[in-house]
PDB file of N, CA and C in Angstrom:
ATOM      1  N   UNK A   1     158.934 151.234  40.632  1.00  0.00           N
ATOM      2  CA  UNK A   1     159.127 152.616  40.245  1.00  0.00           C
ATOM      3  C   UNK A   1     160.571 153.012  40.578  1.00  0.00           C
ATOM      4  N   UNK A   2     161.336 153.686  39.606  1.00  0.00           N
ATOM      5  CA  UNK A   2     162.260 154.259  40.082  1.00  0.00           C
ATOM      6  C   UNK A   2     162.898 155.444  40.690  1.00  0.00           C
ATOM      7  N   UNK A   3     164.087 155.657  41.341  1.00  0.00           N
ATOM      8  CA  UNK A   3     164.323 156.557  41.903  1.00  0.00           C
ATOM      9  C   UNK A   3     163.801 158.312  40.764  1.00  0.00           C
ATOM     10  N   UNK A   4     164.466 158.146  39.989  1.00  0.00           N
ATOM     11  CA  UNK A   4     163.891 159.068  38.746  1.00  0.00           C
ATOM     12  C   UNK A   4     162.334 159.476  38.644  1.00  0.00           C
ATOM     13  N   UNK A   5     161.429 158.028  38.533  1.00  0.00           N
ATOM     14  CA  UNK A   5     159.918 158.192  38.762  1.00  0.00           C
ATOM     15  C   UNK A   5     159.583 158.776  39.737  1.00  0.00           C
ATOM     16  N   UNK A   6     159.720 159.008  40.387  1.00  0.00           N
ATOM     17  CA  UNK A   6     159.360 158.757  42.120  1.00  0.00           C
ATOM     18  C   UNK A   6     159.828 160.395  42.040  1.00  0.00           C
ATOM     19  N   UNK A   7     160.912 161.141  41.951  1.00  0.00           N
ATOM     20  CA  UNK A   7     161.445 162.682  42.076  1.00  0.00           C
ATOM     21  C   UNK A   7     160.725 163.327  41.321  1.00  0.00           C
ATOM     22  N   UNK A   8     160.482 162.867  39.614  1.00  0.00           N
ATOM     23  CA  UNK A   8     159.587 163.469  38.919  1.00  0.00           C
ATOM     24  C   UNK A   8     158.138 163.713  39.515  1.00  0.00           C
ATOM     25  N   UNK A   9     157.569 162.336  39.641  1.00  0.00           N
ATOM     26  CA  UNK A   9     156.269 162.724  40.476  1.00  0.00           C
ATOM     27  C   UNK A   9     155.895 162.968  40.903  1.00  0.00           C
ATOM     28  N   UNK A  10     156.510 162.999  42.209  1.00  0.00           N
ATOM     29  CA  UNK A  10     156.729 164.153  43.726  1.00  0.00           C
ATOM     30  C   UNK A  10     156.624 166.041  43.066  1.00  0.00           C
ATOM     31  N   UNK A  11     157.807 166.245  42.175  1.00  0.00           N
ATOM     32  CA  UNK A  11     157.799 167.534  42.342  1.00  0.00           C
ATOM     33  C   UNK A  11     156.691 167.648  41.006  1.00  0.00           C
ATOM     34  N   UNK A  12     156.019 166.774  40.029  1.00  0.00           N
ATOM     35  CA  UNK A  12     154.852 167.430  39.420  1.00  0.00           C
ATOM     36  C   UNK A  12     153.718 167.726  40.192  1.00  0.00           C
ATOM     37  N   UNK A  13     153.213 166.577  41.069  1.00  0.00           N
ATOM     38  CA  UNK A  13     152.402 166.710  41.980  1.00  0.00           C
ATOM     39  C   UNK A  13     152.869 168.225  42.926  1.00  0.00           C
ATOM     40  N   UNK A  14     153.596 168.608  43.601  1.00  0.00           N
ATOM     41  CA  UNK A  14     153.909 169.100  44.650  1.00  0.00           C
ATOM     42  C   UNK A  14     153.639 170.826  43.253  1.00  0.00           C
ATOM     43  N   UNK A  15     154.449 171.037  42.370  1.00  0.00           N
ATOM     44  CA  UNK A  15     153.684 172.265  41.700  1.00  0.00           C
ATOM     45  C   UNK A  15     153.026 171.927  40.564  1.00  0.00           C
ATOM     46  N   UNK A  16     152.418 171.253  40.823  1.00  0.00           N
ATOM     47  CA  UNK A  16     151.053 170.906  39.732  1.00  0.00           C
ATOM     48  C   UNK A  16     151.763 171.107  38.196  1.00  0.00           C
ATOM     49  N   UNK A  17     152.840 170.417  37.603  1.00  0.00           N
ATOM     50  CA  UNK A  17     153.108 170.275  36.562  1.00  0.00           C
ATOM     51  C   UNK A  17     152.742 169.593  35.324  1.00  0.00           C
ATOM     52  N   UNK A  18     151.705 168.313  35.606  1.00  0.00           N
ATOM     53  CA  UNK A  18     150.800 167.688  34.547  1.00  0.00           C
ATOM     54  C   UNK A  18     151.807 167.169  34.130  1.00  0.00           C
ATOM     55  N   UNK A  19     152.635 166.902  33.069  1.00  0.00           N
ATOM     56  CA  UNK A  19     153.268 165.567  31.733  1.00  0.00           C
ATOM     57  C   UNK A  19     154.479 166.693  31.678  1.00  0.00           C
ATOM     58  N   UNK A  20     154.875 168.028  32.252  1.00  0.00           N
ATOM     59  CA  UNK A  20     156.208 168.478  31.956  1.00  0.00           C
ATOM     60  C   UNK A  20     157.421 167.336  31.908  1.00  0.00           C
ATOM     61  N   UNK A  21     157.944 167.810  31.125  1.00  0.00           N
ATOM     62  CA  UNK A  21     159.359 166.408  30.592  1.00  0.00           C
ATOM     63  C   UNK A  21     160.133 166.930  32.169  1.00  0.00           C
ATOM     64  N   UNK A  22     160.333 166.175  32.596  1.00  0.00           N
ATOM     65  CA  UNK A  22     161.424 166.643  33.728  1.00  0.00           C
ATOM     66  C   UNK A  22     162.906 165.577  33.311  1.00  0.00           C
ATOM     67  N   UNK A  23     164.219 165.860  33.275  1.00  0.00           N
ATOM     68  CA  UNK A  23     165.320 165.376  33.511  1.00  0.00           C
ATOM     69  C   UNK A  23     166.557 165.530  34.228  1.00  0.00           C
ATOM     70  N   UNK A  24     167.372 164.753  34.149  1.00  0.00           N
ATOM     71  CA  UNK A  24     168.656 165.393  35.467  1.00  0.00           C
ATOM     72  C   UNK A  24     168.925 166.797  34.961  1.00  0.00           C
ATOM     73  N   UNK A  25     169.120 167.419  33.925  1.00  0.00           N
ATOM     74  CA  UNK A  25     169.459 168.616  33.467  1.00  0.00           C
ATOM     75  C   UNK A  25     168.769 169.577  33.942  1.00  0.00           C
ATOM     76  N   UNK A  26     167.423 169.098  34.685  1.00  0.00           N
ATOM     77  CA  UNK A  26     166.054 170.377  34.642  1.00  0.00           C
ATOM     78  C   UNK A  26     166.768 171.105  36.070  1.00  0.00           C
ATOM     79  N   UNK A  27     166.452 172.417  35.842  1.00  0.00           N
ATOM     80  CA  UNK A  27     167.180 172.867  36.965  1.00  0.00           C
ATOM     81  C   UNK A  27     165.619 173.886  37.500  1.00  0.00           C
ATOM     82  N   UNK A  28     166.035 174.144  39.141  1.00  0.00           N
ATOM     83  CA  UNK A  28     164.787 174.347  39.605  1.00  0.00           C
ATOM     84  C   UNK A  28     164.038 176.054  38.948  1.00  0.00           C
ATOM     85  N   UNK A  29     165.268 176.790  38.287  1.00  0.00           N
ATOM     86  CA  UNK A  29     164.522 178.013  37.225  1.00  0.00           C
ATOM     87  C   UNK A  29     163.693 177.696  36.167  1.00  0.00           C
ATOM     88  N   UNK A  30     163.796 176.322  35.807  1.00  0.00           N
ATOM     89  CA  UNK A  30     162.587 175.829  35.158  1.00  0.00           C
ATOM     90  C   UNK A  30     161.735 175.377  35.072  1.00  0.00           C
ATOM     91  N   UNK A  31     161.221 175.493  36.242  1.00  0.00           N
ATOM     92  CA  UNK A  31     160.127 175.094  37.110  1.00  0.00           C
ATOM     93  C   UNK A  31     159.125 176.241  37.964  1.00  0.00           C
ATOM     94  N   UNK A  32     158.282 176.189  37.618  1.00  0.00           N
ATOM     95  CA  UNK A  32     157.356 177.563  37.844  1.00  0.00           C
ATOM     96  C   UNK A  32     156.751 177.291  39.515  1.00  0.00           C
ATOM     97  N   UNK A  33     157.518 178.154  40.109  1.00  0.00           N
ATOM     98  CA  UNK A  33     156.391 177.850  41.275  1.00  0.00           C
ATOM     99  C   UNK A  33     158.014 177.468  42.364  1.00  0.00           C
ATOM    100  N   UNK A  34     158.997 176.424  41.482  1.00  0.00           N
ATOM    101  CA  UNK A  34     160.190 176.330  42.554  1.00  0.00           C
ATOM    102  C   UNK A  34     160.987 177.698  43.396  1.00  0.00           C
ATOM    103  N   UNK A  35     160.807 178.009  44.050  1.00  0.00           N
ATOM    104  CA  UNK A  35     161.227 178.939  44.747  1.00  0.00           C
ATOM    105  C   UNK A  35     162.044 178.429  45.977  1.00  0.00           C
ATOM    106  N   UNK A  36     162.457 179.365  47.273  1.00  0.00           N
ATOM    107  CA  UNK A  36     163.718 178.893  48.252  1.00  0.00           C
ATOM    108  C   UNK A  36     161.961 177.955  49.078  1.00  0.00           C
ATOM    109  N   UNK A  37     160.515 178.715  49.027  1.00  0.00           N
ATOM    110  CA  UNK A  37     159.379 177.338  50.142  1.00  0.00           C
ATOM    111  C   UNK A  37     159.280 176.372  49.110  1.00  0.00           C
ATOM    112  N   UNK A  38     159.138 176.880  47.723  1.00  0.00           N
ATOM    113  CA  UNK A  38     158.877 175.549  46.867  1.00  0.00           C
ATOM    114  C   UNK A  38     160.025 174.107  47.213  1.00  0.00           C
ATOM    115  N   UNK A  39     161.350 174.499  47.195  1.00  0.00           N
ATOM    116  CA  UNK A  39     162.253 173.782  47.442  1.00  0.00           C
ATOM    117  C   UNK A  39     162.412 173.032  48.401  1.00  0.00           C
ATOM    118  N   UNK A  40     162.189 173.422  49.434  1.00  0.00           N
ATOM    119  CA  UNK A  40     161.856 172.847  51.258  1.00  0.00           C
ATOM    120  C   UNK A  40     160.242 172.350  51.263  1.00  0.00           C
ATOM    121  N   UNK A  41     159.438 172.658  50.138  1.00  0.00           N
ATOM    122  CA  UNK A  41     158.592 171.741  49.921  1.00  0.00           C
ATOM    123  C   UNK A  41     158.446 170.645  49.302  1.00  0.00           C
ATOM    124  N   UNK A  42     159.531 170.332  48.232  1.00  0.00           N
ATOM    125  CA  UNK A  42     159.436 169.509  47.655  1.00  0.00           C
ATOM    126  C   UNK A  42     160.413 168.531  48.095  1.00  0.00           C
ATOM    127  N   UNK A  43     161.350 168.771  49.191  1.00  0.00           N
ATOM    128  CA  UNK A  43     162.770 168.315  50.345  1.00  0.00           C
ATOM    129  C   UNK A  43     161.858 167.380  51.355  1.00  0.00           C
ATOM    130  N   UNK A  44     160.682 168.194  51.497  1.00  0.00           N
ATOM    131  CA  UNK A  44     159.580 167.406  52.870  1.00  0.00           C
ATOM    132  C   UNK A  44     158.813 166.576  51.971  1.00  0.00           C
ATOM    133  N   UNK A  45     158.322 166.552  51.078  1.00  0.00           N
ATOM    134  CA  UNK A  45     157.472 165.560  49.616  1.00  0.00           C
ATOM    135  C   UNK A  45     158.220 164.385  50.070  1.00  0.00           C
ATOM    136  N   UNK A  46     159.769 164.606  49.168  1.00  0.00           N
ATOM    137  CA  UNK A  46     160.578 163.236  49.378  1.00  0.00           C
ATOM    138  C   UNK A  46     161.066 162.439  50.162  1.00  0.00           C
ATOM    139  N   UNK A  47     161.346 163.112  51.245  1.00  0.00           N
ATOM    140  CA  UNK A  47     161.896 162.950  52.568  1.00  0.00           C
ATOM    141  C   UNK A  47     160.739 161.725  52.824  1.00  0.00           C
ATOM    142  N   UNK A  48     159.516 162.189  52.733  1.00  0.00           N
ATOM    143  CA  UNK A  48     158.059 161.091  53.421  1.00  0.00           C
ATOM    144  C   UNK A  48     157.442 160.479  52.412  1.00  0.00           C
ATOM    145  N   UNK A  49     158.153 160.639  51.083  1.00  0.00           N
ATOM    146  CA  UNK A  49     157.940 159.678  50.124  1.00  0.00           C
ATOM    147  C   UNK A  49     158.640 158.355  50.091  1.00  0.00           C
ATOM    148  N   UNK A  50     160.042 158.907  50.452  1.00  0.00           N
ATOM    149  CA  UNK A  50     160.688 157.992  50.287  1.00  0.00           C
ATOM    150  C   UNK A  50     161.677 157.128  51.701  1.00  0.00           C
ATOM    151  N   UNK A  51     160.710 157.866  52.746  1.00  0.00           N
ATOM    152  CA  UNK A  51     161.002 157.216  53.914  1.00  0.00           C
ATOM    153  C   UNK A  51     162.210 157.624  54.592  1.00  0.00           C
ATOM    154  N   UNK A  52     163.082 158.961  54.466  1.00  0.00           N
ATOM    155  CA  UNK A  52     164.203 159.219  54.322  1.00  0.00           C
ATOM    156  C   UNK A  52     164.313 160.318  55.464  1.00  0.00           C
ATOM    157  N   UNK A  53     165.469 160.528  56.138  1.00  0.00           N
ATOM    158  CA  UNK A  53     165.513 161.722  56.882  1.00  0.00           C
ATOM    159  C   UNK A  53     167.112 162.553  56.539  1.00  0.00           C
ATOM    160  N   UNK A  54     166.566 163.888  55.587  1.00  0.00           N
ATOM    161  CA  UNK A  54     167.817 164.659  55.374  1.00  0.00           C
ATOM    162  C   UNK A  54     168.045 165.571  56.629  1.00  0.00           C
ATOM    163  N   UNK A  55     169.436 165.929  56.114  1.00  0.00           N
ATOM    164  CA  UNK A  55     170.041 166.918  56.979  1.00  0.00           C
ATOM    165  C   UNK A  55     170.008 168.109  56.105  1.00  0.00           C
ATOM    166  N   UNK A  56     170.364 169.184  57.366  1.00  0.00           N
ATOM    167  CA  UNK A  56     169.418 170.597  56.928  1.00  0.00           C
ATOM    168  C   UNK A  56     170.342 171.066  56.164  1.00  0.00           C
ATOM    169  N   UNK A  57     171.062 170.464  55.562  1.00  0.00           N
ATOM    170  CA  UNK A  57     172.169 171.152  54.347  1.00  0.00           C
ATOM    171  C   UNK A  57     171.567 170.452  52.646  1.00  0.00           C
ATOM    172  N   UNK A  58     170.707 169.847  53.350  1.00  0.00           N
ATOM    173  CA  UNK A  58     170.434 168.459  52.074  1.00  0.00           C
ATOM    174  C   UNK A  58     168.903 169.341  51.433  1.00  0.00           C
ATOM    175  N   UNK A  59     168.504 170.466  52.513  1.00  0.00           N
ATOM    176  CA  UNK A  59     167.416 171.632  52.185  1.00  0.00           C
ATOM    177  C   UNK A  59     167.692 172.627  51.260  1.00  0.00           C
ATOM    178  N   UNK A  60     169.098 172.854  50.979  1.00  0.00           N
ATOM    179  CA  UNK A  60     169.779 174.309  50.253  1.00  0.00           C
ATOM    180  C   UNK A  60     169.293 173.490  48.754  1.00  0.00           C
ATOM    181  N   UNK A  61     169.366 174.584  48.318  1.00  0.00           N
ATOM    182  CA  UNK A  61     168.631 174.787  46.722  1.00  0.00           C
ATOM    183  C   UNK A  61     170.031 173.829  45.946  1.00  0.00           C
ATOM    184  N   UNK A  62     169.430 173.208  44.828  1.00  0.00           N
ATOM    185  CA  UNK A  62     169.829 172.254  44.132  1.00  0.00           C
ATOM    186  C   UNK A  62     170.307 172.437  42.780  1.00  0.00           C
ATOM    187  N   UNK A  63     171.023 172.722  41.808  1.00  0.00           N
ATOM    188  CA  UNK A  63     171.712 172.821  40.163  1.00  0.00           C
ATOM    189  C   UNK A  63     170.853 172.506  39.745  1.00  0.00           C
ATOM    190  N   UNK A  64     170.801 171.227  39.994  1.00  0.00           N
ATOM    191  CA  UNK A  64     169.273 170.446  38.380  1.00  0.00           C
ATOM    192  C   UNK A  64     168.899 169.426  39.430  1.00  0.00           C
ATOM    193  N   UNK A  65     168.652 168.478  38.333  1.00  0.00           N
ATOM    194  CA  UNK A  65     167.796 167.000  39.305  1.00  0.00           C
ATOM    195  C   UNK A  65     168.608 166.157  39.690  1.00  0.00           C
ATOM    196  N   UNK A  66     169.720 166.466  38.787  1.00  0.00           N
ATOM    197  CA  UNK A  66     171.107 165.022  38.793  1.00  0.00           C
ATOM    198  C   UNK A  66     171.238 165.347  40.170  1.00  0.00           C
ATOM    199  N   UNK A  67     171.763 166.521  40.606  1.00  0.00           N
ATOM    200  CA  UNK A  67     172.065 167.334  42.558  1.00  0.00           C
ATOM    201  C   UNK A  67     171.447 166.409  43.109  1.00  0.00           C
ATOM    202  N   UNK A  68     169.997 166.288  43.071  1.00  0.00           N
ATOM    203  CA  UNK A  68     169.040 166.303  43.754  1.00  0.00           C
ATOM    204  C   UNK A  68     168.798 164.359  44.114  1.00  0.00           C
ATOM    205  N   UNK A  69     168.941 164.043  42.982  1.00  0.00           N
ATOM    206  CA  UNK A  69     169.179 162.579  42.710  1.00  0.00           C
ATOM    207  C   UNK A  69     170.127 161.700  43.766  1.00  0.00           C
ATOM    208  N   UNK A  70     171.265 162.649  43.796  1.00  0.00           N
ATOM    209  CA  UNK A  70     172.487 162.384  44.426  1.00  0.00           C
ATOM    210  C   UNK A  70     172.736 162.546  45.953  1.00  0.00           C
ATOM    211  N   UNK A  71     171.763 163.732  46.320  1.00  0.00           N
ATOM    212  CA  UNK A  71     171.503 163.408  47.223  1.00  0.00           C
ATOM    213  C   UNK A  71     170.339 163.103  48.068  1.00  0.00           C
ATOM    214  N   UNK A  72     169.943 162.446  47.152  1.00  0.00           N
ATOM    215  CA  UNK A  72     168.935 161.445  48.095  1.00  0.00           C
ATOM    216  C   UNK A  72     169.488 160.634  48.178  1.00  0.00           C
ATOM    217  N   UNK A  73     170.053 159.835  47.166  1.00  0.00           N
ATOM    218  CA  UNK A  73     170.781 158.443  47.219  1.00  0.00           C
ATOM    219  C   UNK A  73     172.149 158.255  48.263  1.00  0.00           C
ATOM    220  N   UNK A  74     172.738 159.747  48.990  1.00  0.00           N
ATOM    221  CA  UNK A  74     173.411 159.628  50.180  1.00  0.00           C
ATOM    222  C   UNK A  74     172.604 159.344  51.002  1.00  0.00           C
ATOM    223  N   UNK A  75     171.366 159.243  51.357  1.00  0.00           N
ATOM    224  CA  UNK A  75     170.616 159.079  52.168  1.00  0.00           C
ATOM    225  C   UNK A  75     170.078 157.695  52.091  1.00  0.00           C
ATOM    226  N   UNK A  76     170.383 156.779  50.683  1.00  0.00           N
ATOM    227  CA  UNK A  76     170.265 155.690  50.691  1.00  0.00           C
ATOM    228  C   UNK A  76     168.698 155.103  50.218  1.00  0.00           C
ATOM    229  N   UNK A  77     168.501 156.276  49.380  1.00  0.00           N
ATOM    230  CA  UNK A  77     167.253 156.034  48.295  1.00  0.00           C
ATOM    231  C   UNK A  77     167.425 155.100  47.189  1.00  0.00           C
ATOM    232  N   UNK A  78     166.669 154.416  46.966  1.00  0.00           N
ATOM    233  CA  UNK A  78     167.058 153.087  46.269  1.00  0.00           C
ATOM    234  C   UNK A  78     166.923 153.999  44.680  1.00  0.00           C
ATOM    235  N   UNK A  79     167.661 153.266  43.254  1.00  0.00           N
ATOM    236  CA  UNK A  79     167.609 153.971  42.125  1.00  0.00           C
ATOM    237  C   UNK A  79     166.574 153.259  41.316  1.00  0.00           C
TER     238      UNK A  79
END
């Protein structure tokens, strides 16, 4: 599975999104339910999905998915 699979699935699961197209472009206003807890919920999803420990700057709200992508992979999330 890839890094991409793995972010999508997390945040469908985490606000119950079903088959929504998610891509690097999707930004979290298009996402129903992402809010400033949705966000730090879906920060703690990945974090223990993907075995990872961010720093509390890596919690602040994100542009789109590409952001989000990027920084996980400072954290050394495989792609």
């Amino acid at each position: 599975m890839t890094l991409d699979d793995t972010i999508a699935r997390v945040i469908r699961e985490v606000f119950g999104l079903g088959d929504m197209p998610l891509t690097d472009d999707t930004t979290p206003g298009e996402i129903p339910g992402w809010d400033s807890l949705g966000n730090v919920n879906v920060m703690f999803a990945l974090e223990s999905e993907l075995g990872l420990q961010l720093d509390d700057a890596d919690f602040y709200p994100v542009r789109d998915l590409a952001e989000l992508k990027d920084r996980l992979r400072r954290h050394g999330a495989e792609t």
